[in-house]
C-alpha atoms as a PDB file:
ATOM      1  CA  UNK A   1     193.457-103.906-123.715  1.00  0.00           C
ATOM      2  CA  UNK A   2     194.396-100.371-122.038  1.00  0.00           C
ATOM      3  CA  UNK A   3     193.854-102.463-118.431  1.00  0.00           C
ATOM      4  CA  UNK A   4     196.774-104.850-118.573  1.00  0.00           C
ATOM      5  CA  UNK A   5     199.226-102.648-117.806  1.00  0.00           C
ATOM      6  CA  UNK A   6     197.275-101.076-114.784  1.00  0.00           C
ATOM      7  CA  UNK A   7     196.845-105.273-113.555  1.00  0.00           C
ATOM      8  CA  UNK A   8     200.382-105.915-114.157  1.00  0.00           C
ATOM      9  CA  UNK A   9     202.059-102.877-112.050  1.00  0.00           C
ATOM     10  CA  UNK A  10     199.444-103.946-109.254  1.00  0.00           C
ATOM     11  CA  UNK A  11     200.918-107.065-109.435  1.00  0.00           C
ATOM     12  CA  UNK A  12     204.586-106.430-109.397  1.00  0.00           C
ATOM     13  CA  UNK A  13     203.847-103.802-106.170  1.00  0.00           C
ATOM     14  CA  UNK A  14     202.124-106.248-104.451  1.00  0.00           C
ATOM     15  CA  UNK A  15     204.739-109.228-105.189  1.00  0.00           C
ATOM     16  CA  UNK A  16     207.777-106.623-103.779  1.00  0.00           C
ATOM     17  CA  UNK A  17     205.750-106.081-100.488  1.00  0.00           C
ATOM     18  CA  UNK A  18     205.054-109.528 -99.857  1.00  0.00           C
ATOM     19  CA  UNK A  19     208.847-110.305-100.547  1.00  0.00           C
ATOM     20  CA  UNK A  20     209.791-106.885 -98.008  1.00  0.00           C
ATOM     21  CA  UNK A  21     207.357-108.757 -95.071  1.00  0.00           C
ATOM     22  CA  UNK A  22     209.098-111.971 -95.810  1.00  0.00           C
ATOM     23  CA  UNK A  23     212.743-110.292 -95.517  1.00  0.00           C
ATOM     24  CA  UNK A  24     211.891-108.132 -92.120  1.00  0.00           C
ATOM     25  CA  UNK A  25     210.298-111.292 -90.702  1.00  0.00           C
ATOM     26  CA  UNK A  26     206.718-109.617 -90.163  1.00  0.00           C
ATOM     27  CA  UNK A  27     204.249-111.922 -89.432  1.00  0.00           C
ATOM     28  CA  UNK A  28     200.213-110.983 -90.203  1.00  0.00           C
ATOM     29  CA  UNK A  29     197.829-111.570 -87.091  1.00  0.00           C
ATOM     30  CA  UNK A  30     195.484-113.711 -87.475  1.00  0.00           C
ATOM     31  CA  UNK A  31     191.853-112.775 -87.386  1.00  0.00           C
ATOM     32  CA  UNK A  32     190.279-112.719 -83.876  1.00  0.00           C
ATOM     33  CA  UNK A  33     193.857-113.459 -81.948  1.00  0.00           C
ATOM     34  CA  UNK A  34     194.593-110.077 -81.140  1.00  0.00           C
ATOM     35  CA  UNK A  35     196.555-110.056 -77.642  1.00  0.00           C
ATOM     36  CA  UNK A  36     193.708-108.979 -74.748  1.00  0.00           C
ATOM     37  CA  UNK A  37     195.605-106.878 -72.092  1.00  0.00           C
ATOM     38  CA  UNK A  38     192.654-108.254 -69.701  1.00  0.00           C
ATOM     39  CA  UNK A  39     193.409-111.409 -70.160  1.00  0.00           C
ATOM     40  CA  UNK A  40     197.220-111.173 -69.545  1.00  0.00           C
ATOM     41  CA  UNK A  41     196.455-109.675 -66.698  1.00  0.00           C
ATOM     42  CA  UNK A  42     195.049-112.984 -65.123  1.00  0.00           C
ATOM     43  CA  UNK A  43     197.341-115.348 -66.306  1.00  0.00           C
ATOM     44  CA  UNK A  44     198.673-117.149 -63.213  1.00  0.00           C
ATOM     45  CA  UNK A  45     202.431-116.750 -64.286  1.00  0.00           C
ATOM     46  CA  UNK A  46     202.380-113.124 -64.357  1.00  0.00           C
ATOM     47  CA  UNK A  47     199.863-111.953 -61.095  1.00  0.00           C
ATOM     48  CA  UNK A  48     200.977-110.427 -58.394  1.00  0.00           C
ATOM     49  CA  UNK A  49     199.787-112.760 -55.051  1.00  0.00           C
ATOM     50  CA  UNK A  50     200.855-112.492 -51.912  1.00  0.00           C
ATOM     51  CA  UNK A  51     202.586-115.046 -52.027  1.00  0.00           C
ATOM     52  CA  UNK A  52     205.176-113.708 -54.884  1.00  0.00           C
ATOM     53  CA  UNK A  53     204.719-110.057 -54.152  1.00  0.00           C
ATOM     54  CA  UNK A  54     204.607-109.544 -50.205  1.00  0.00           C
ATOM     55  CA  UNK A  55     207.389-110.001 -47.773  1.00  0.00           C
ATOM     56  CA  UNK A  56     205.262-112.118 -45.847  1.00  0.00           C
ATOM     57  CA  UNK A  57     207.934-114.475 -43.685  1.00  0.00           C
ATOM     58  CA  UNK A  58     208.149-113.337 -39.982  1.00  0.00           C
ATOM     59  CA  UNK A  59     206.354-113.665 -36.663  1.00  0.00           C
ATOM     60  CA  UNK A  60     202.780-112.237 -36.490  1.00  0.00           C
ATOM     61  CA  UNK A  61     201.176-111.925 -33.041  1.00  0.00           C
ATOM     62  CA  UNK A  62     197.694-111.073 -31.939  1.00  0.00           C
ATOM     63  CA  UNK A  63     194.233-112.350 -29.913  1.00  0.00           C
ATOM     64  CA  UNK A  64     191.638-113.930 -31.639  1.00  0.00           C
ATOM     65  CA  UNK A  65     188.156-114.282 -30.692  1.00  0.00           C
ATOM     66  CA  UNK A  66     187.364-117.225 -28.234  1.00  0.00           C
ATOM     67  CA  UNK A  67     183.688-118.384 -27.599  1.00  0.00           C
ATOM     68  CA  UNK A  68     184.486-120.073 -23.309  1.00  0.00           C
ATOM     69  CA  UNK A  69     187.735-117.769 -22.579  1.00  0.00           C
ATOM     70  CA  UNK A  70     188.638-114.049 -22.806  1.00  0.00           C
ATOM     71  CA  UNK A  71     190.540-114.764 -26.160  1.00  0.00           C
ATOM     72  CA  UNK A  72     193.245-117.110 -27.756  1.00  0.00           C
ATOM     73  CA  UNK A  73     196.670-115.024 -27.691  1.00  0.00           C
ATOM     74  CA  UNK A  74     198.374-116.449 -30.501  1.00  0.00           C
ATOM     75  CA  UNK A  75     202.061-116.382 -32.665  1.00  0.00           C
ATOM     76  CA  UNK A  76     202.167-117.690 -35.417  1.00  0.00           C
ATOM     77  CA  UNK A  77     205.557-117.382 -37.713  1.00  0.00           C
ATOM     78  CA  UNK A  78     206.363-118.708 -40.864  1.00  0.00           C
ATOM     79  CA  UNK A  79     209.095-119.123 -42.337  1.00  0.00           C
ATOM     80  CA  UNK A  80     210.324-119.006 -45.834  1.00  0.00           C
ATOM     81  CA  UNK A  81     211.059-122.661 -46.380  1.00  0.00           C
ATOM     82  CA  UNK A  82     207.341-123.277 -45.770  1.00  0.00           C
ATOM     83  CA  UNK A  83     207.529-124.139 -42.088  1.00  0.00           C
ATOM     84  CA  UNK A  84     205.337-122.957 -39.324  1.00  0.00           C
ATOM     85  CA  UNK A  85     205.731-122.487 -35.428  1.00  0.00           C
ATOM     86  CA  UNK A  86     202.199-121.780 -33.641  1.00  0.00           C
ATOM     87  CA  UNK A  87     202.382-120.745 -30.037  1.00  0.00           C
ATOM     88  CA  UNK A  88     198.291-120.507 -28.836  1.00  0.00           C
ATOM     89  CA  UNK A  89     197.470-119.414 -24.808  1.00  0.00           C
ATOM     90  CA  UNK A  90     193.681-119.407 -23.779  1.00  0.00           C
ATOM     91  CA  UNK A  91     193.484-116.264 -21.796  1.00  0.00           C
ATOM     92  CA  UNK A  92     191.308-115.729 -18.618  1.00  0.00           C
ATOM     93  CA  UNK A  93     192.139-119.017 -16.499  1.00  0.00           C
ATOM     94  CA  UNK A  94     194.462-117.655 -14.391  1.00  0.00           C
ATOM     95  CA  UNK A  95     197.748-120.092 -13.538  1.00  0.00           C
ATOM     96  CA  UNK A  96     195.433-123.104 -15.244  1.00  0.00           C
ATOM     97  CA  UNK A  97     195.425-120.723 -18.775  1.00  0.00           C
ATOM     98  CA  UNK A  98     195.665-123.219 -21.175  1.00  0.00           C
ATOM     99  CA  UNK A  99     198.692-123.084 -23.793  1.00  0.00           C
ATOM    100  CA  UNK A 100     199.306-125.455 -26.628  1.00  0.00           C
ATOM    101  CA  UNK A 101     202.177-125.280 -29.638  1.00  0.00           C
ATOM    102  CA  UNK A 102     202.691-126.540 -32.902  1.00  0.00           C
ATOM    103  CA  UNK A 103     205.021-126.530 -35.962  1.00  0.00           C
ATOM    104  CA  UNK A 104     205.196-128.267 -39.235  1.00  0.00           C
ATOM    105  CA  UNK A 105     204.808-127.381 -42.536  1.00  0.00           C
ATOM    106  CA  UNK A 106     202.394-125.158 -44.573  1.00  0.00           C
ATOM    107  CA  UNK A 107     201.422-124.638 -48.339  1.00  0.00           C
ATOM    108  CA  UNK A 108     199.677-121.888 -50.074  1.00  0.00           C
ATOM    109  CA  UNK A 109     196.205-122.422 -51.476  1.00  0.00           C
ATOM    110  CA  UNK A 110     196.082-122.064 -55.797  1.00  0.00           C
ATOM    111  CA  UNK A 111     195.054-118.382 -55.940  1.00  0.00           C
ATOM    112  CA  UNK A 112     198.589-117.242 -54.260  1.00  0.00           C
ATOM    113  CA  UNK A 113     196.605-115.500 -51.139  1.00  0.00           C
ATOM    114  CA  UNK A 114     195.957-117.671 -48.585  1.00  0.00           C
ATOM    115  CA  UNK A 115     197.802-120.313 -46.874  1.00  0.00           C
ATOM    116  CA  UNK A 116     197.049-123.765 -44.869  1.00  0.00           C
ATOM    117  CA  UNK A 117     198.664-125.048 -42.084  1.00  0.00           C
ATOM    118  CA  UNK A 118     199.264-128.472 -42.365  1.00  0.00           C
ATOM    119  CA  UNK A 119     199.004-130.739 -39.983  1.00  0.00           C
ATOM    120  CA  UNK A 120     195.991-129.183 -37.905  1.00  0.00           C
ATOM    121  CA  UNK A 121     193.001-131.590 -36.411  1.00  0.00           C
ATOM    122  CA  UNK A 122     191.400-129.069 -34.139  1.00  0.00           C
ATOM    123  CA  UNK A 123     191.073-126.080 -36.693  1.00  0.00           C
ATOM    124  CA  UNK A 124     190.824-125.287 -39.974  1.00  0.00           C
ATOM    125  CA  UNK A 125     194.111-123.076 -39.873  1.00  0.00           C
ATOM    126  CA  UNK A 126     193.808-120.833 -42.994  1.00  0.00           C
ATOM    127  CA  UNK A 127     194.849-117.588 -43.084  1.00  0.00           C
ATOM    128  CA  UNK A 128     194.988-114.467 -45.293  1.00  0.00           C
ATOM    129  CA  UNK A 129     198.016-113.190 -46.303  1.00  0.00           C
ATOM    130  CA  UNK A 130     198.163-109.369 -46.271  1.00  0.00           C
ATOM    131  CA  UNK A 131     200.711-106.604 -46.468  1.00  0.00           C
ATOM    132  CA  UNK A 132     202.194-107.151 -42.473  1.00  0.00           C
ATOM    133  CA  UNK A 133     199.252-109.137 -41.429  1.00  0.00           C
ATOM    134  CA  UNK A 134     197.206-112.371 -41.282  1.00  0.00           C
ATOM    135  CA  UNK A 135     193.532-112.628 -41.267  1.00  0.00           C
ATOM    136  CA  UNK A 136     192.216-115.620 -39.357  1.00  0.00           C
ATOM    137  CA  UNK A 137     189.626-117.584 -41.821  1.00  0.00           C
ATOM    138  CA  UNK A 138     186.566-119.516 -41.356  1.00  0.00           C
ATOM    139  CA  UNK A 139     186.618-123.411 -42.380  1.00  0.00           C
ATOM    140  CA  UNK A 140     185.340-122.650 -46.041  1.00  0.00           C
ATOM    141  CA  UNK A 141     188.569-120.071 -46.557  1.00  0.00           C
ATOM    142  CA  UNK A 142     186.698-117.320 -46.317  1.00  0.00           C
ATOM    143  CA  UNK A 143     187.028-114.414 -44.166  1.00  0.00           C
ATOM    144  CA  UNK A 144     184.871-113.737 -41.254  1.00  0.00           C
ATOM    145  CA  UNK A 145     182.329-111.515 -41.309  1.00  0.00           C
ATOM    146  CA  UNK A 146     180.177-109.425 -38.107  1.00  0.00           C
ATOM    147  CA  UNK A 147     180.863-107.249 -35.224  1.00  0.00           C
ATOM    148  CA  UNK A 148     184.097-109.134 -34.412  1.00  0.00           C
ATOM    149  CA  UNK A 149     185.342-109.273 -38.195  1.00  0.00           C
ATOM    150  CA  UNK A 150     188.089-106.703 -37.112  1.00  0.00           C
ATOM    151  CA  UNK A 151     189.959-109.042 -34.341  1.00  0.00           C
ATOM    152  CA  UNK A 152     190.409-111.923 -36.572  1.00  0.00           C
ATOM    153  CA  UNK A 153     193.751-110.568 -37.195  1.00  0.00           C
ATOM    154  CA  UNK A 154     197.152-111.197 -36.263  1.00  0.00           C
ATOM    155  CA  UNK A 155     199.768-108.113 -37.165  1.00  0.00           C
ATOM    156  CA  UNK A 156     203.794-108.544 -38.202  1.00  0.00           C
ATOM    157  CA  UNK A 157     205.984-108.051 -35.153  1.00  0.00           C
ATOM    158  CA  UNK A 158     208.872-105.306 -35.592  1.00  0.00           C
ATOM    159  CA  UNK A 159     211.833-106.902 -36.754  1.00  0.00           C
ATOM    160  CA  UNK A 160     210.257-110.471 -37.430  1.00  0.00           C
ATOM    161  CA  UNK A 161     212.097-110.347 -41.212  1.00  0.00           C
ATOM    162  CA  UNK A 162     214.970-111.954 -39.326  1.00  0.00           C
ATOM    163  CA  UNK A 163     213.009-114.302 -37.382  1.00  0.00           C
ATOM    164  CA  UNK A 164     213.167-117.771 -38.524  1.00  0.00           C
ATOM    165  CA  UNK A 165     216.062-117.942 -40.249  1.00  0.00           C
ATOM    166  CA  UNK A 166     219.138-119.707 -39.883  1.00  0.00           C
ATOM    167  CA  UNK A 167     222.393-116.917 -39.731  1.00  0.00           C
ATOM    168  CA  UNK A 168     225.296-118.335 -40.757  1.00  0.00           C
ATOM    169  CA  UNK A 169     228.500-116.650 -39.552  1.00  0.00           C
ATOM    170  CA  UNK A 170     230.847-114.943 -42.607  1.00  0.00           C
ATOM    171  CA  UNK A 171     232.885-112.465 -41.018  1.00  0.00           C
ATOM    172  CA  UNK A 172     233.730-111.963 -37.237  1.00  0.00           C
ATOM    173  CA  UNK A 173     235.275-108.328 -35.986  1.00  0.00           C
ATOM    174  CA  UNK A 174     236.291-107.512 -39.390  1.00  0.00           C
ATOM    175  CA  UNK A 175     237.678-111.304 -39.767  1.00  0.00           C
ATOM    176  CA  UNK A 176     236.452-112.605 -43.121  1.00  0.00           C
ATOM    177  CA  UNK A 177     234.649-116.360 -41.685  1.00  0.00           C
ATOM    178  CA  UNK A 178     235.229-119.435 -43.910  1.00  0.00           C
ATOM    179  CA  UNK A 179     231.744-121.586 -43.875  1.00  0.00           C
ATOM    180  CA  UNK A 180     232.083-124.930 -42.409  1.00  0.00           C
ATOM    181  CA  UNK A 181     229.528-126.914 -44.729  1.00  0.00           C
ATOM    182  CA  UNK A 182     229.783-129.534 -41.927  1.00  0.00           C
ATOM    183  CA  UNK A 183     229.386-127.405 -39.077  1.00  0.00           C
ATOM    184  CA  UNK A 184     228.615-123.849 -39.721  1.00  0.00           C
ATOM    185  CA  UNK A 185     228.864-121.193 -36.919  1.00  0.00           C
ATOM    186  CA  UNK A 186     225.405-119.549 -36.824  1.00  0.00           C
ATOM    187  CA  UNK A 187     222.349-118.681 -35.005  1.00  0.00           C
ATOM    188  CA  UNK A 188     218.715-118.716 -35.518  1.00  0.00           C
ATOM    189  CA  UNK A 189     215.410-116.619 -33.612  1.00  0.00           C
ATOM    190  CA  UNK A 190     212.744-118.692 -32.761  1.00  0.00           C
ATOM    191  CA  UNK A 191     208.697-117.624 -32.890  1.00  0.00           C
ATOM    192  CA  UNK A 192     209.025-116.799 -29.096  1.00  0.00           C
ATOM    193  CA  UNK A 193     212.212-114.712 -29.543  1.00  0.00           C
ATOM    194  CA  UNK A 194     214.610-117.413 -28.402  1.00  0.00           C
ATOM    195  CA  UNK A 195     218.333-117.729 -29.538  1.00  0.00           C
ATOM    196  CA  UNK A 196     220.267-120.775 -30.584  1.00  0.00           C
ATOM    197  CA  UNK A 197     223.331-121.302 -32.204  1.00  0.00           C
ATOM    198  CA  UNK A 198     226.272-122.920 -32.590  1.00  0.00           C
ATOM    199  CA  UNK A 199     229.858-121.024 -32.144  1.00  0.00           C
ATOM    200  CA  UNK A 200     232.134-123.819 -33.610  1.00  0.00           C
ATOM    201  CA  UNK A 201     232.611-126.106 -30.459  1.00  0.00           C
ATOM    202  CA  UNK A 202     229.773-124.873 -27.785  1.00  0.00           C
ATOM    203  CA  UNK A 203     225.999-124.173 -28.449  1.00  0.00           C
ATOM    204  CA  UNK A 204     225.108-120.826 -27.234  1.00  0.00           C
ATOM    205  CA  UNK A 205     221.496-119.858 -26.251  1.00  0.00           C
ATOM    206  CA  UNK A 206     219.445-116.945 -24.793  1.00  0.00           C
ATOM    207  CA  UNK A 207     216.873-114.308 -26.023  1.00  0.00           C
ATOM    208  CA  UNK A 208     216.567-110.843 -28.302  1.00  0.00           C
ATOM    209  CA  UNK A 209     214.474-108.249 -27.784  1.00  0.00           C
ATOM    210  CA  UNK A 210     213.441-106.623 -31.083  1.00  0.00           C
ATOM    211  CA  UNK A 211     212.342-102.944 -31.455  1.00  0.00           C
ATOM    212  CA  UNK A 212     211.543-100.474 -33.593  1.00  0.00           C
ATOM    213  CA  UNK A 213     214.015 -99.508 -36.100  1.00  0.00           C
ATOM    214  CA  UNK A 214     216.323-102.162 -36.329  1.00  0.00           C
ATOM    215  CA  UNK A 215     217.405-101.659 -33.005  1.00  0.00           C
ATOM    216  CA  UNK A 216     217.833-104.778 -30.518  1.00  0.00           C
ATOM    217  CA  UNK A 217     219.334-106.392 -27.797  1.00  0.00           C
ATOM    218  CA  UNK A 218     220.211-109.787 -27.014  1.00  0.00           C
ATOM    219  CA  UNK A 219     219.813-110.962 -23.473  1.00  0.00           C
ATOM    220  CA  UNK A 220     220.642-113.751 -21.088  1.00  0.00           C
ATOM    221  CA  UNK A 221     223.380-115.295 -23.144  1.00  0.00           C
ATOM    222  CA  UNK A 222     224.641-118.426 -21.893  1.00  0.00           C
ATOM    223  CA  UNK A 223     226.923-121.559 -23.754  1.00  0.00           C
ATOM    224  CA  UNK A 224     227.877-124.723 -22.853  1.00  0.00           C
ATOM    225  CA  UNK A 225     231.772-125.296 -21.464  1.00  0.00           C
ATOM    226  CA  UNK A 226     233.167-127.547 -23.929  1.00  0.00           C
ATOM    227  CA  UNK A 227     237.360-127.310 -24.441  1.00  0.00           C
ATOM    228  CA  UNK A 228     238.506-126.780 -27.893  1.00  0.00           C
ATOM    229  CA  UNK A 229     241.021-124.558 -29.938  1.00  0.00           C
ATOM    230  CA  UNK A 230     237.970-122.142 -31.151  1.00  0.00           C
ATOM    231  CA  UNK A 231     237.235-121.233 -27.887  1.00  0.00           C
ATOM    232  CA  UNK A 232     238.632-117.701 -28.486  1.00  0.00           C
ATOM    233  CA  UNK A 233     236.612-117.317 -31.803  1.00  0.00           C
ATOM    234  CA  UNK A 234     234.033-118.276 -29.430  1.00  0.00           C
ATOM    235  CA  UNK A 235     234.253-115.996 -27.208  1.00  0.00           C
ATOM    236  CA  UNK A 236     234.739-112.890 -29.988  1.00  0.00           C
ATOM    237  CA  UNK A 237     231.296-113.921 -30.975  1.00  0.00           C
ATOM    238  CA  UNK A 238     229.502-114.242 -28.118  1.00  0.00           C
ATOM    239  CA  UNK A 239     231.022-110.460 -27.212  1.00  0.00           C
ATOM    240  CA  UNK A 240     229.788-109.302 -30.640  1.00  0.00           C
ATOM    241  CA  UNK A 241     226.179-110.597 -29.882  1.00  0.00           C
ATOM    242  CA  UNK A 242     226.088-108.873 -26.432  1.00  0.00           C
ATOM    243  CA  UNK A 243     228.041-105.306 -27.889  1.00  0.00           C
ATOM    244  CA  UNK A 244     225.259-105.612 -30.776  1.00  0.00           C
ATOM    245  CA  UNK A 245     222.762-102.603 -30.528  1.00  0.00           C
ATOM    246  CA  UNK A 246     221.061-102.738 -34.516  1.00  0.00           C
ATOM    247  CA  UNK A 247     221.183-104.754 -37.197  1.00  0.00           C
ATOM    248  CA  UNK A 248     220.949-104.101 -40.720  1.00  0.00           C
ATOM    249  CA  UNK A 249     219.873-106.432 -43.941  1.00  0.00           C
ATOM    250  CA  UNK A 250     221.158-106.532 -47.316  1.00  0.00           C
ATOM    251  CA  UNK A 251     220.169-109.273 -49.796  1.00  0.00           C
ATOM    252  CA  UNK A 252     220.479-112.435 -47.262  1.00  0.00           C
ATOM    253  CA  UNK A 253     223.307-110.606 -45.401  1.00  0.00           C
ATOM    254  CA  UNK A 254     222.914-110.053 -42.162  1.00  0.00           C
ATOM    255  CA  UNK A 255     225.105-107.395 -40.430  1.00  0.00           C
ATOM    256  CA  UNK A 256     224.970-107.225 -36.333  1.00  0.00           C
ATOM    257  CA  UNK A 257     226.300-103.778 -35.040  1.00  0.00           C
ATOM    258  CA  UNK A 258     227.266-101.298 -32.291  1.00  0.00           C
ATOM    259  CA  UNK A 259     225.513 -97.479 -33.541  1.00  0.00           C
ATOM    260  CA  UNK A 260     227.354 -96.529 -36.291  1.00  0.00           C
ATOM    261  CA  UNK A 261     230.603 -98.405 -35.945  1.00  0.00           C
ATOM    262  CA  UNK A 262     231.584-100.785 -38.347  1.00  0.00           C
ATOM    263  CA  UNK A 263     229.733-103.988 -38.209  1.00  0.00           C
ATOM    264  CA  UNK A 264     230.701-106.531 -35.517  1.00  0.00           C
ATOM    265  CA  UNK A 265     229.847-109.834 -37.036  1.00  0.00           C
ATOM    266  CA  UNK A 266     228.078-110.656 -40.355  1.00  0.00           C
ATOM    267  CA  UNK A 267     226.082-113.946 -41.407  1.00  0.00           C
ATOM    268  CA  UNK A 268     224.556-115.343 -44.351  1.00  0.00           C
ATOM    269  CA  UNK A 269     221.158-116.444 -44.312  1.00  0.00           C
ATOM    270  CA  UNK A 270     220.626-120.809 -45.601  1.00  0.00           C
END
């Protein structure tokens, strides 16, 4: 008889913290599901890849291994809508140097690292995706091993990041520039450093020379001679790209200058 009171205040304690847990919405784990830092580390969602964590779109250039010539010089960009350009020249034939190009699309693999280029009959066309560099892969995926492991590499080119893409103009000698959805004013940089664009009535063309430090130079501008009222935005623009010295980038902006002055054009990147 002296237990019952012990039982009932046992009771009554555990009955209020069963009603607290309730009220603070604590939940109990359940044996054996205890979170497993290891295993959040591989979940597919959260992992770093190269293809999530790298600034991988841009030009990268290099000579691969070749088993009848001196070595395939190759350039290979990709771009970040998944599109490729691939510019290959068999070295060591003189004026007969063979020199083949492609483009189309490519996808990455499952584990985030590696990529495929689609569309390729004569070779495998994987590739490694490193920090500023491609490793050229056998046709299992795998990279390739022995003396000449080391040249089965292409490297970034300086300045590539802008490579690629299509620049859209938004502001023109301090001018703020209203997109055209129809027909935007813009340029783009092709794999072998060729310029296009269109400046609202002509297409303008030429080349850039890219360099360390944001610095460059475009070269060898030319347009076609149509007559229209924007010929004198036209020609503001095409002034701009020759004045430009540097560039600078800033979340998809694009800003083209002359050393420190304030920028000459800027452009939007679609």
């Amino acid at each position: 008889m002296q237990k019952t009171p012990l039982l009932l205040v046992t009771l009554v304690l555990l009955s209020a913290c069963t009603a607290m847990d309730k009220q603070s919405g604590a939940q109990p784990e359940p044996s054996g599901q205890a979170q497993n830092p290891a295993l959040q580390s591989h979940n597919p969602d959260n992992a770093h890849t190269s293809e999530n964590a790298l600034d991988w779109a841009g030009v990268y250039e290099g000579i691969l291994p070749c088993a009848d010539c001196e070595g395939i010089q190759t350039r290979l960009m990709l771009s970040g809508d998944g599109h490729y350009q691939l510019s290959e020249t068999y070295l060591g034939e003189g004026e007969k140097a063979r020199a083949f190009k492609s483009k189309g699309e490519f996808e990455w693999l499952d584990d985030g690292l590696r990529i495929r280029l689609l569309g390729r009959t004569s070779a495998p066309g994987l590739y490694q995706v490193g920090e500023n560099q491609l490793f050229h892969l056998d046709q299992d995926g795998q990279r390739i091993s022995g003396e000449l492991a080391a040249q089965y590499r292409l490297a970034k080119r300086i300045g590539s990041e802008i490579v690629g893409v299509k620049w859209q103009l938004t502001e023109l000698m301090g001018q703020e520039i209203t997109i055209d959805a129809q027909k935007p004013v813009y340029f783009t940089i092709d794999a072998d450093m060729q310029v296009t664009g269109f400046a609202g009535c002509n297409r303008f063309f030429g080349k850039v020379n890219l360099r360390q430090g944001q610095r460059l130079a475009f070269d060898k501008m030319a347009s076609t001679m149509m007559a229209c009222p924007a010929l004198q935005q036209e020609g503001k623009l095409l002034k701009a790209l020759q004045m430009a010295d540097n560039y600078s980038l800033n979340q998809g902006s694009l800003s083209l200058n002359k050393a420190r002055m304030a920028p000459l054009a800027r452009f939007a990147s679609n």
